[in-house]
Protein backbone atom coordinates (compact mmCIF):
# COMPACT_ATOMS: atom_id res chain seq x y z
CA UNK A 1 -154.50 59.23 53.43
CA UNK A 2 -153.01 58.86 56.60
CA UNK A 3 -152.75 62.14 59.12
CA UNK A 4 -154.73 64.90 61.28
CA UNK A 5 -157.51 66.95 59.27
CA UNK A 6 -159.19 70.29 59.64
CA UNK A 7 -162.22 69.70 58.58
CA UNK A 8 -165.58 71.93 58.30
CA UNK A 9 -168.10 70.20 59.70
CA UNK A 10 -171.73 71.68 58.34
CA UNK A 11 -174.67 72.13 59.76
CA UNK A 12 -177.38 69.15 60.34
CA UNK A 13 -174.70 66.39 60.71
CA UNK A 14 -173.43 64.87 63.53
CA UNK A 15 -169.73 64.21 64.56
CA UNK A 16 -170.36 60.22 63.77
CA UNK A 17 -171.85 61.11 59.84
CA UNK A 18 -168.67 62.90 59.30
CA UNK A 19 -166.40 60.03 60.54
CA UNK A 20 -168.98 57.82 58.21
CA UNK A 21 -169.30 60.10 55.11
CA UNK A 22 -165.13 60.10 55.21
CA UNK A 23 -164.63 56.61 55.72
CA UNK A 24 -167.00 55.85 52.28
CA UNK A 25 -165.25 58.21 50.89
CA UNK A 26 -161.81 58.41 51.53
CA UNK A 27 -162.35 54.46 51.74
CA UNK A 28 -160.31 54.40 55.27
CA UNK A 29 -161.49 52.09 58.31
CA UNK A 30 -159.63 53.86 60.86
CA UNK A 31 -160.96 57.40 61.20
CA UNK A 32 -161.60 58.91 64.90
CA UNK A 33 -162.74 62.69 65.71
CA UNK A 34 -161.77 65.13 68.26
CA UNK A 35 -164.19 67.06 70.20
CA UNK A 36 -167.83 66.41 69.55
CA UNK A 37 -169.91 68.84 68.03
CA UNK A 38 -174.04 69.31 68.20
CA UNK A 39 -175.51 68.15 65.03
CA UNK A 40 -177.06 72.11 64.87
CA UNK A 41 -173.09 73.46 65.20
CA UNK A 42 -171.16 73.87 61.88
CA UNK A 43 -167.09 74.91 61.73
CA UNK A 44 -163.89 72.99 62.65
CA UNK A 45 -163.49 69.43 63.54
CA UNK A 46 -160.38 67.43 64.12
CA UNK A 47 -160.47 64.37 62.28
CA UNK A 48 -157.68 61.60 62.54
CA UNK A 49 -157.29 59.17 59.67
CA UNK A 50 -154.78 56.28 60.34
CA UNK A 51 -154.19 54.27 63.43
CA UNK A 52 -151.13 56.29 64.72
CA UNK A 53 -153.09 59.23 63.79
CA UNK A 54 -156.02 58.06 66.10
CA UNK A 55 -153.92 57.41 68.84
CA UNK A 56 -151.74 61.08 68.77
CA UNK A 57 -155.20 62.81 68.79
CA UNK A 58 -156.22 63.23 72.38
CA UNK A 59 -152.50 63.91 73.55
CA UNK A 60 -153.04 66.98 70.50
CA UNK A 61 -156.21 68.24 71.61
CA UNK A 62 -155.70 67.84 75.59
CA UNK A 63 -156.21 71.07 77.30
CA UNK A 64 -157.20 72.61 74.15
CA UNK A 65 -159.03 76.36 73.93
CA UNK A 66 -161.85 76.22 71.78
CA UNK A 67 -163.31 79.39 70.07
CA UNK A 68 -167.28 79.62 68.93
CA UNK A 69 -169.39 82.39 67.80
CA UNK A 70 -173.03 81.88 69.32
CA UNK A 71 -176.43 83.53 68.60
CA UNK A 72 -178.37 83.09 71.98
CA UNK A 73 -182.53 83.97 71.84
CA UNK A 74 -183.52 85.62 74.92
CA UNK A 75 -187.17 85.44 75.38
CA UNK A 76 -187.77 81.64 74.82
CA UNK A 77 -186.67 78.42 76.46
CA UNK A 78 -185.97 74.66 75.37
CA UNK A 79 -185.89 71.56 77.18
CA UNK A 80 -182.48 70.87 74.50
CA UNK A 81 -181.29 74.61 75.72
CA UNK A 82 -181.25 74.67 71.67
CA UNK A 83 -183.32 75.44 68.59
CA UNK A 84 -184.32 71.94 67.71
CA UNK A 85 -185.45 71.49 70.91
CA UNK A 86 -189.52 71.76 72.41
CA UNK A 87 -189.34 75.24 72.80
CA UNK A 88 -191.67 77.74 74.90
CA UNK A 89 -192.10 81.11 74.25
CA UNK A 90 -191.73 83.85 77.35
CA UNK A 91 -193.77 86.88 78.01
CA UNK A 92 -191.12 89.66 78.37
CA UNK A 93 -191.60 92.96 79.70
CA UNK A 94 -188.11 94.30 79.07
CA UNK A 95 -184.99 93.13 77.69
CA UNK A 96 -182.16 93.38 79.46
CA UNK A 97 -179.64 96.82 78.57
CA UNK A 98 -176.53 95.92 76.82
CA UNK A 99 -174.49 96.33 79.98
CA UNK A 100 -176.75 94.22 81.65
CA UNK A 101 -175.88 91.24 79.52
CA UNK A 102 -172.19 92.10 79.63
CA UNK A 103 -172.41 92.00 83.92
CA UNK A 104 -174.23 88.43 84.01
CA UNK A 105 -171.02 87.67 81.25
CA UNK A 106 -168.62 88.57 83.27
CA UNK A 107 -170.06 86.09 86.26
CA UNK A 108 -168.80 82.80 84.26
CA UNK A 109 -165.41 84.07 83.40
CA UNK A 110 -163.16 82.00 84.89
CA UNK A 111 -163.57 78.42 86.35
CA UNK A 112 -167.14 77.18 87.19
CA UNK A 113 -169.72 74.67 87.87
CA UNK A 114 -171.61 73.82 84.52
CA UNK A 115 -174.46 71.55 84.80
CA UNK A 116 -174.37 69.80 81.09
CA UNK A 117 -177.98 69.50 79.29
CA UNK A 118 -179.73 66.36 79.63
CA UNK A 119 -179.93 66.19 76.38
CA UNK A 120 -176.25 65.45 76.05
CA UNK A 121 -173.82 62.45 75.14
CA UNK A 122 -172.41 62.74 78.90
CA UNK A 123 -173.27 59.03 79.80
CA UNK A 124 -174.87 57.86 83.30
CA UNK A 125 -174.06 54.64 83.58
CA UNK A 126 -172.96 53.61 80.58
CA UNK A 127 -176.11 55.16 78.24
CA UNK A 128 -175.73 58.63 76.97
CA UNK A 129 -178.07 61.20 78.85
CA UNK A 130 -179.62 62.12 75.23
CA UNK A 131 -180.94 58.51 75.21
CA UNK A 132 -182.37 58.24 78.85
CA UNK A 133 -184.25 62.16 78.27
CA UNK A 134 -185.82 60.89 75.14
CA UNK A 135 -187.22 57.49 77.56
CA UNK A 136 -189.02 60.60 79.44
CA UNK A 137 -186.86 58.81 81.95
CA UNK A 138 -185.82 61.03 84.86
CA UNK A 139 -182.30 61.50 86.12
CA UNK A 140 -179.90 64.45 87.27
CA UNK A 141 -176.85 65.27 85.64
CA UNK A 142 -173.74 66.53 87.65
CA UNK A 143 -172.28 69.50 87.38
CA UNK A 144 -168.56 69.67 86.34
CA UNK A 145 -165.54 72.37 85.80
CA UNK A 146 -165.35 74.25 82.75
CA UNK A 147 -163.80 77.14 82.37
CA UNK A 148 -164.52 80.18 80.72
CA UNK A 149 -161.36 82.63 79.30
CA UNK A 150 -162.80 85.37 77.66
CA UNK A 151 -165.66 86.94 75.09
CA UNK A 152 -166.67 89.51 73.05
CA UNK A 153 -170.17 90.94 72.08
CA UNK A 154 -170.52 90.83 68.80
CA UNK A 155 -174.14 91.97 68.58
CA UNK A 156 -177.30 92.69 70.43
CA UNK A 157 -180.73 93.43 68.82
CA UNK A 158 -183.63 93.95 70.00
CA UNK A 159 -186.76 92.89 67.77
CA UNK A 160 -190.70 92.67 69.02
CA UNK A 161 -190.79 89.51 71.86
CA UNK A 162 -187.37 88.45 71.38
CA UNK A 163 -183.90 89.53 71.74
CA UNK A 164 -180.43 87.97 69.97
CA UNK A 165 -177.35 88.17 71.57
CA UNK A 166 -174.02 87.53 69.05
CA UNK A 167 -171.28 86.38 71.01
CA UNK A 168 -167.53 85.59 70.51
CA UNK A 169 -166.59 82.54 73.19
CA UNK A 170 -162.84 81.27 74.07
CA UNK A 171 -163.53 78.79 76.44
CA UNK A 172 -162.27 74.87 77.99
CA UNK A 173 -163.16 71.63 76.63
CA UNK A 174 -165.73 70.33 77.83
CA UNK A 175 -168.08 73.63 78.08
CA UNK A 176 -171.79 73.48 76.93
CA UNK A 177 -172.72 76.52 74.88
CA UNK A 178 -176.01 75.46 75.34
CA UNK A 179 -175.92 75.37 79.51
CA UNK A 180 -174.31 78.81 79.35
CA UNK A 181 -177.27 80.16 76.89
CA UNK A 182 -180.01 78.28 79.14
CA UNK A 183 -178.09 79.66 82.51
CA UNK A 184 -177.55 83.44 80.86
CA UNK A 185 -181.08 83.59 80.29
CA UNK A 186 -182.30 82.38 83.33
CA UNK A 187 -179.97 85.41 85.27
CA UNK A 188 -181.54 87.80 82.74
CA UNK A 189 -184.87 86.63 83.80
CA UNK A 190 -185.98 86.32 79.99
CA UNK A 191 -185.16 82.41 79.56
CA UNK A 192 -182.50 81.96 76.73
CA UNK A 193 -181.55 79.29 74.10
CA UNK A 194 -178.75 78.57 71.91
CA UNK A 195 -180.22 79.65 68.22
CA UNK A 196 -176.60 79.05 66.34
CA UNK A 197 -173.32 77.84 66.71
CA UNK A 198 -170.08 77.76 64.57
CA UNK A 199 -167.00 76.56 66.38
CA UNK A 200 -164.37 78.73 64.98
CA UNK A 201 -160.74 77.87 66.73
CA UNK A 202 -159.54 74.36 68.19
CA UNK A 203 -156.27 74.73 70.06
CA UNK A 204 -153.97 76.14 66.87
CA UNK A 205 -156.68 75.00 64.09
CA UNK A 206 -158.59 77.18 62.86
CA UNK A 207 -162.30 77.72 60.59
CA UNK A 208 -159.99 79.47 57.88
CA UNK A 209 -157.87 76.54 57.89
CA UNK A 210 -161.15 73.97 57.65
CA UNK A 211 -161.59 72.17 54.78
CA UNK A 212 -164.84 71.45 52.57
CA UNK A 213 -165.95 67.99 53.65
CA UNK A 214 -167.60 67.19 50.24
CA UNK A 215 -164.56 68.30 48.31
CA UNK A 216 -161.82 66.72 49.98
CA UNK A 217 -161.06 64.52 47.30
CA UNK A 218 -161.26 67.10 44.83
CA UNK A 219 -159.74 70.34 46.14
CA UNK A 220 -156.14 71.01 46.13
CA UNK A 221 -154.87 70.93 49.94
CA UNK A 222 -152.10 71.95 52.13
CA UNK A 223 -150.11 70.36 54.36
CA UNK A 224 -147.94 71.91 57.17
CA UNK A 225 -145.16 70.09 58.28
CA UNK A 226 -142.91 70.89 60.98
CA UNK A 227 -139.57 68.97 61.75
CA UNK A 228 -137.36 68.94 65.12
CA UNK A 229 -133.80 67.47 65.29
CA UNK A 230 -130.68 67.13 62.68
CA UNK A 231 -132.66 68.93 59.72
CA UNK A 232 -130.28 72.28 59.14
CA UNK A 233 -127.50 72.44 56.81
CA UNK A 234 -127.45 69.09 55.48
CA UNK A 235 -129.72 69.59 51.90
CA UNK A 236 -133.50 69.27 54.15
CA UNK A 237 -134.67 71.91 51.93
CA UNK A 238 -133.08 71.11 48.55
CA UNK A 239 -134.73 67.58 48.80
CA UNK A 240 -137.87 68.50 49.51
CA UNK A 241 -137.69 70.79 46.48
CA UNK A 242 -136.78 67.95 44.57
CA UNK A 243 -139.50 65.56 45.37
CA UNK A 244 -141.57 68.88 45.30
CA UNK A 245 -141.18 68.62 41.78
CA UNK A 246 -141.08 65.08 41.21
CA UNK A 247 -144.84 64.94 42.89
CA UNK A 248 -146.19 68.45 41.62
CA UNK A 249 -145.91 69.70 44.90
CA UNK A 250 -146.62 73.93 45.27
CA UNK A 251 -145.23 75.57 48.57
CA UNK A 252 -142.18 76.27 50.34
CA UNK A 253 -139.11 75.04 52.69
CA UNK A 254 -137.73 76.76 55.43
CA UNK A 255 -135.40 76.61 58.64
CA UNK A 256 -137.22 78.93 61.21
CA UNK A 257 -135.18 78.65 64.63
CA UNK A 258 -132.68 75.93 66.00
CA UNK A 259 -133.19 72.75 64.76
CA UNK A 260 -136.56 73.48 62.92
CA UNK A 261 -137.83 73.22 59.91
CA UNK A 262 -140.84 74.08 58.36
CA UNK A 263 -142.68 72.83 55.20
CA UNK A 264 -145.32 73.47 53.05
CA UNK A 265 -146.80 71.52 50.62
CA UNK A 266 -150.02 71.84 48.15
CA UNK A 267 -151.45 70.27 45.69
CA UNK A 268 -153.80 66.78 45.09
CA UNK A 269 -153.88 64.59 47.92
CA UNK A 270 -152.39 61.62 46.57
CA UNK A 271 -149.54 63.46 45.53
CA UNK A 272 -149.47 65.79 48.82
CA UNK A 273 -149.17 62.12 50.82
CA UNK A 274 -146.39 60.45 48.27
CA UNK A 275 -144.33 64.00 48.85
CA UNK A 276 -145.30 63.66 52.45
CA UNK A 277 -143.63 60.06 52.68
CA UNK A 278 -140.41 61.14 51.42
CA UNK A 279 -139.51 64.44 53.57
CA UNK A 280 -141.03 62.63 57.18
CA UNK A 281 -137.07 61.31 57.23
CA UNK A 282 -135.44 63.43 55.16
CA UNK A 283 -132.49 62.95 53.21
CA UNK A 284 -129.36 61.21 54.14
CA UNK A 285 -127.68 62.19 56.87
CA UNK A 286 -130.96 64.01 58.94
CA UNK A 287 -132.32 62.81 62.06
CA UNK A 288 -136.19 63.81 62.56
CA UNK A 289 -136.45 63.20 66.25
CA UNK A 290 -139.72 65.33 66.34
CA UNK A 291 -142.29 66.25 63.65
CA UNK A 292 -145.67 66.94 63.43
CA UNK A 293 -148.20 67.09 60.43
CA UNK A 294 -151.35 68.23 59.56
CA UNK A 295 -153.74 68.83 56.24
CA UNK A 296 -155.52 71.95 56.17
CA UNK A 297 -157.39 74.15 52.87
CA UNK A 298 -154.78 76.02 51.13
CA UNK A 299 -154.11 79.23 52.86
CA UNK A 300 -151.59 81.24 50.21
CA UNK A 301 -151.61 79.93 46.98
CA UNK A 302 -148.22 79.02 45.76
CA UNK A 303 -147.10 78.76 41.76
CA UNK A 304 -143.84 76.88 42.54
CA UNK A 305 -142.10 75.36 45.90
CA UNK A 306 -139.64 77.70 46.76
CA UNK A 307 -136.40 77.25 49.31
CA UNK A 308 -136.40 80.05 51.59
C-alpha cells in the first residue's frame, strides 16, 4: 500500500509505535507520520506509506489547523503539564465562574508566545528536552509563536477539590495543549493540567474519517481521489466503472467543476490499490496534470460504483 492515511491513533501509544506497529504489519519500510501526538492523546494521525508519499507529506500538512477536544483539571499541577506526569494537588478556595474561564480564554486567541513543556520532543541541541528533564538536568526552553483561532466550552463542572474544564480547540501547528492547560491554570490561580486529549481535525482530515489501526488490514476502506487536467468528456468515468468492477470496487465517479474529477472507491485494500493504479492516468486520451489521494474509513456505504 502506497499513499496518505487517516489513521486513529489510540491512547497509550506513541507516534513512533504506530509508524512500527504499521510497518510489521502492513510489511512496508517506508512509513513517516505527520504531526506528533502525546502518547496520552488518541484521534487522527497522518500517516504516509511509500517514498513519494513521505516526501508530499509536509508540503500537505504545512500551515495546517488542527482541532482537539481537551479535559483540563483545575486544582492540581504537573511537572509534564499532563496526567502521567508527578502531579501535586492545590488547596482551592474557589473555582473560578464560568465567565471567568471564558475571559482568561479569550487572552490566547490569536498569535502568542507559548513556552513548550520541558517535557517535550523540542530538541536543545540536538537531544529532545523530554530526555535532558528526565537527567534532572536543568535547561530553559524558548518560547515560540503559536497561534490560537478559536474555541468552544464544551463543559465545566465543578466537583469537591477539583474542577474540569471540556474544551473544543482550533489552533496552529505547533501549539502545546499542555502549556495552554499549565498557563490557563496558573491565570485562574488554581494550577491546571491537561487530563485528556483527542485530536479531532488535521487540516481537511478528520476523526470521522480515521481509521482503526488494528483493523486496517481487515476493514473495507475508502479512498478519495481527486483529478485536475484533461479528465471531462473523454470516458474518465466509464473506465473507472469498469475497473470498478473488474476489482470489486463500491463507490462513485463524478466531474464536479472545470477540469475535476472526483472518485470514490471502497472495498479491500489490495483491491482499493490495484483500482487505484489504473484510474491515477486514466484512460486514453486524459491528461492528469494534478491529483491527489488519500485512504480514509468508509464514510457512506456504497452497494455498487455508480457514474454520476
Amino acid at each position: 500500500m502506497k499513499g496518505i492515511f487517516v489513521i486513529n491513533k489510540p491512547e497509550g501509544w506513541t507516534s513512533f509505535d504506530t509508524v512500527n506497529f504499521l510497518k510489521k504489519r502492513l510489511r512496508e519500510k517506508v512509513i513517516g507520520h505527520g504531526g506528533t501526538l502525546d502518547p496520552m492523546a488518541s484521534g487522527v494521525l497522518i500517516i504516509a506509506i511509500g517514498r513519494n508519499s513521505t516526501s508530499i507529506l509536509n508540503t500537505i500538512l504545512k500551515n495546517s489547523k488542527k482541532e482537539y477536544i481537551a479535559e483540563i483539571l483545575l486544582g492540581s499541577e504537573s511537572d509534564t503539564y499532563d496526567i502521567t506526569g508527578n502531579i501535586t494537588k492545590n488547596n482551592i478556595q474557589r473555582f473560578p465562574e464560568l465567565q471567568e474561564i471564558k475571559n482568561a480564554l479569550d487572552s490566547f486567541i490569536g498569535k502568542i508566545q507559548q513556552v513548550p513543556p520541558k517535557y517535550s520532543a523540542v530538541k536543545i541541541s540536538g537531544v529532545p528536552a523530554y530526555r535532558l528533564a528526565r537527567e534532572g538536568k536543568e535547561f530553559e526552553l524558548q518560547p515560540k509563536e503559536v497561534e490560537l483561532f478559536d474555541y468552544k466550552i464544551i463543559d465545566y463542572s465543578i466537583k469537591n477539590d477539583s474542577a474540569i474544564i471540556k474544551v473544543k480547540l482550533l489552533v496552529s501547528s505547533g501549539f502545546y495543549i499542555r502549556s495552554l492547560a499549565n498557563d490557563l491554570g496558573n491565570i485562574l490561580q488554581t494550577k491546571g493540567l491537561l487530563q485528556s486529549l483527542t485530536r479531532t481535525k488535521v487540516d481537511r482530515f478528520t476523526i470521522e474519517e480515521a481509521i482503526d489501526l488494528k483493523t486496517i488490514q481487515d476493514d473495507d476502506l475508502e479512498v478519495y481521489f481527486k483529478g485536475q487536467g484533461l479528465v471531462q468528456g473523454i470516458g474518465f468515468r466509464n473506465y473507472a466503472r469498469f475497473w470498478a468492477k473488474i476489482f470489486n470496487i463500491k463507490g462513485k465517479a463524478q466531474n464536479i467543476e472545470d477540469n475535476f474529477i472526483e472518485i470514490i472507491g471502497q472495498g479491500k485494500i489490495k483491491n482499493i490499490q490495484r483500482f487505484l493504479d489504473r484510474i491515477q492516468n486514466g484512460p486514453p486520451g486524459a491528461n492528469v496534470k494534478k491529483q491527489f489521494y488519500y485512504f480514509r474509513k468508509i464514510q457512506i456505504p456504497y452497494s455498487e460504483f455508480k457514474k454520476h
